[in-house]
C-alpha atoms as a PDB file:
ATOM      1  CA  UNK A   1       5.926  12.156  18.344  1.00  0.00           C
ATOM      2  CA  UNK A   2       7.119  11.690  14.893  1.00  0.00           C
ATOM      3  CA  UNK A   3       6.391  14.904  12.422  1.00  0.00           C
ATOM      4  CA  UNK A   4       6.099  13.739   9.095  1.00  0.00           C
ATOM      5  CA  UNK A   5       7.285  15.988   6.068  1.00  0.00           C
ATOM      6  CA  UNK A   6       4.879  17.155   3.256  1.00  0.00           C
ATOM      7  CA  UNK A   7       5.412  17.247  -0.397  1.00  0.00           C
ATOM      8  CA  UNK A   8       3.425  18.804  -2.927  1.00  0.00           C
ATOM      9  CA  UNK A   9       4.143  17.348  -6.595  1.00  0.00           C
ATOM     10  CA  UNK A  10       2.684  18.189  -9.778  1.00  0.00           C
ATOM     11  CA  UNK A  11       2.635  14.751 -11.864  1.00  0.00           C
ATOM     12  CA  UNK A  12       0.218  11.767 -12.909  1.00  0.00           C
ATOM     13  CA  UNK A  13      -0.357   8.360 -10.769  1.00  0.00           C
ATOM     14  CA  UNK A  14       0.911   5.594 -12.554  1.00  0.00           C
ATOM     15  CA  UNK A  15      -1.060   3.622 -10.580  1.00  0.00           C
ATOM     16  CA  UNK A  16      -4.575   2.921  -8.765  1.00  0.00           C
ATOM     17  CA  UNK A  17      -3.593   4.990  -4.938  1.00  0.00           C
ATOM     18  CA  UNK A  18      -4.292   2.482  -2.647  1.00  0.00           C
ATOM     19  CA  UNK A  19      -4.048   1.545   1.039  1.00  0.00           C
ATOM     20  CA  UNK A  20      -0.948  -0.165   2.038  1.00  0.00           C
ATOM     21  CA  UNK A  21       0.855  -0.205  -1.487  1.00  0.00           C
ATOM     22  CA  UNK A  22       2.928   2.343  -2.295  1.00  0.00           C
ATOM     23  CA  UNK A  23       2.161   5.185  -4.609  1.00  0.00           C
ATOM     24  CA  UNK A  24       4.036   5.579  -8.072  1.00  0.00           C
ATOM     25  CA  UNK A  25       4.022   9.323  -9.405  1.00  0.00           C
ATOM     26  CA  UNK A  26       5.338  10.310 -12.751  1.00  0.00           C
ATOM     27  CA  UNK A  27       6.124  14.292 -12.701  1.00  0.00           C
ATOM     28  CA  UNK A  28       8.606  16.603 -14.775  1.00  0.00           C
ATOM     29  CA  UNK A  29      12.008  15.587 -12.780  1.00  0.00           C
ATOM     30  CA  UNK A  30      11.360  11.971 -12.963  1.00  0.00           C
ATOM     31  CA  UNK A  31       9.315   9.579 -10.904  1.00  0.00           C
ATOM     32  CA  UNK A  32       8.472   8.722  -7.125  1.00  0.00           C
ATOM     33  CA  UNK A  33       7.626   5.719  -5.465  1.00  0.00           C
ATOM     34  CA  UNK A  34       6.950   6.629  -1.896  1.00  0.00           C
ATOM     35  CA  UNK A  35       7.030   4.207   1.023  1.00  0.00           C
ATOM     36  CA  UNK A  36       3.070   2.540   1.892  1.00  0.00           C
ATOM     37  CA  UNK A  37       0.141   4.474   1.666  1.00  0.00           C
ATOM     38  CA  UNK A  38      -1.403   4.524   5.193  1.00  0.00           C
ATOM     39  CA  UNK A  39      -4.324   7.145   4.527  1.00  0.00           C
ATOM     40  CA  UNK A  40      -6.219   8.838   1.779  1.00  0.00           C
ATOM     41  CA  UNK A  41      -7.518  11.777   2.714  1.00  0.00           C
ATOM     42  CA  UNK A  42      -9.197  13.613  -0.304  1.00  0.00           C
ATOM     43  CA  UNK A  43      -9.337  13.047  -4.437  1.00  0.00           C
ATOM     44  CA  UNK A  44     -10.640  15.295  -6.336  1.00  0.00           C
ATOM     45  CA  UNK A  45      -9.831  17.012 -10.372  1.00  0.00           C
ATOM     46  CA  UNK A  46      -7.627  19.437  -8.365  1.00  0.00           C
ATOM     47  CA  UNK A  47      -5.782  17.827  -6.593  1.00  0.00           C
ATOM     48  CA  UNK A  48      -5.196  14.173  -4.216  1.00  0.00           C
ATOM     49  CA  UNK A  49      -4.062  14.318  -0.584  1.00  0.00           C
ATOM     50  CA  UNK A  50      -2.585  11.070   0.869  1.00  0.00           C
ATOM     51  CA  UNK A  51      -0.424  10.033   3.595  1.00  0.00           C
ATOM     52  CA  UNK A  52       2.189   7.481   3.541  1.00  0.00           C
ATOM     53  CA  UNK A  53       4.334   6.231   5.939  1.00  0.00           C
ATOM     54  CA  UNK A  54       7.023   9.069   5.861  1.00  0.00           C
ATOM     55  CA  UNK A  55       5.422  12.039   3.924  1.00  0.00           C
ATOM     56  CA  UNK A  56       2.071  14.269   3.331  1.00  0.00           C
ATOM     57  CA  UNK A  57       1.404  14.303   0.103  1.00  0.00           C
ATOM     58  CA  UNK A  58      -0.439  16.881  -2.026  1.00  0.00           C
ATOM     59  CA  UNK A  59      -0.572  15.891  -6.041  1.00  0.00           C
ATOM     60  CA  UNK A  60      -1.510  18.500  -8.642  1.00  0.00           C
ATOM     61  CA  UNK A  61      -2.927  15.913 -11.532  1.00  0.00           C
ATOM     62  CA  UNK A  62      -0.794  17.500 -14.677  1.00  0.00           C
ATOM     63  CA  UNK A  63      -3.652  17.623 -17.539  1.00  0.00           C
ATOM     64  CA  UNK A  64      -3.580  14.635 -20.123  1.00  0.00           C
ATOM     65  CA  UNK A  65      -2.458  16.149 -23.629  1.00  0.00           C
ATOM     66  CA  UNK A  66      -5.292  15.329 -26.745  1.00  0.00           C
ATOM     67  CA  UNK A  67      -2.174  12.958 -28.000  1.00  0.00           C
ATOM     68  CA  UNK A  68      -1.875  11.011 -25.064  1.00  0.00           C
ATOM     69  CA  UNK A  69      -5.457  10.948 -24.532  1.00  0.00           C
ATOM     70  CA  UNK A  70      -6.180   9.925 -28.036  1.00  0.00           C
ATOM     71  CA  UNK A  71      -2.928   7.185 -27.448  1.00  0.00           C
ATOM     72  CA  UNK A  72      -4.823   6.067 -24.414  1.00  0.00           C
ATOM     73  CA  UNK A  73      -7.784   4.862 -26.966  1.00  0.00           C
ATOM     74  CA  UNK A  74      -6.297   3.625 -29.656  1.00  0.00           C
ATOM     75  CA  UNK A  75      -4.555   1.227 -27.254  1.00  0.00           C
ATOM     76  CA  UNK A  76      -8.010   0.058 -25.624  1.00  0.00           C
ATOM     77  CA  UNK A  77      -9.009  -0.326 -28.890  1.00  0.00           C
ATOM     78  CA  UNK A  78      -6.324  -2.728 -30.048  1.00  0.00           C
END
């Protein structure tokens, strides 16, 4: 029986989570790419549980800033 690790990380997806990609997370000391996503087990504002090959995963969204927010826009809008 393998036990798998589990990391909690505050930091932003930098993309969609899905099954059987992996997951790339942007957070204050850099960013992640974990190995595949095999499992996601809860999303919600607070937080987004997920299991990937190697690790449990808990991620703590970090809130969007009104500049980055407003960036976000203004680049849709383009």
């Amino acid at each position: 029986m393998i036990i798998k690790g589990y990391k909690t990380l505050s930091g932003t997806l930098m993309s969609p989570l899905r099954i059987g990609n992996c997951a790339y997370i942007r957070h204050e000391a850099g960013y992640t790419r974990t190995s595949r996503v095999i499992a996601i087990k809860s999303v919600s504002r607070e937080e987004i549980l997920f299991e990937t090959q190697n690790t449990n995963y808990r991620l703590v969204p970090e809130p969007v800033s009104e500049g980055a927010e407003s960036h976000s826009i203004m680049s849709l809008a383009a």
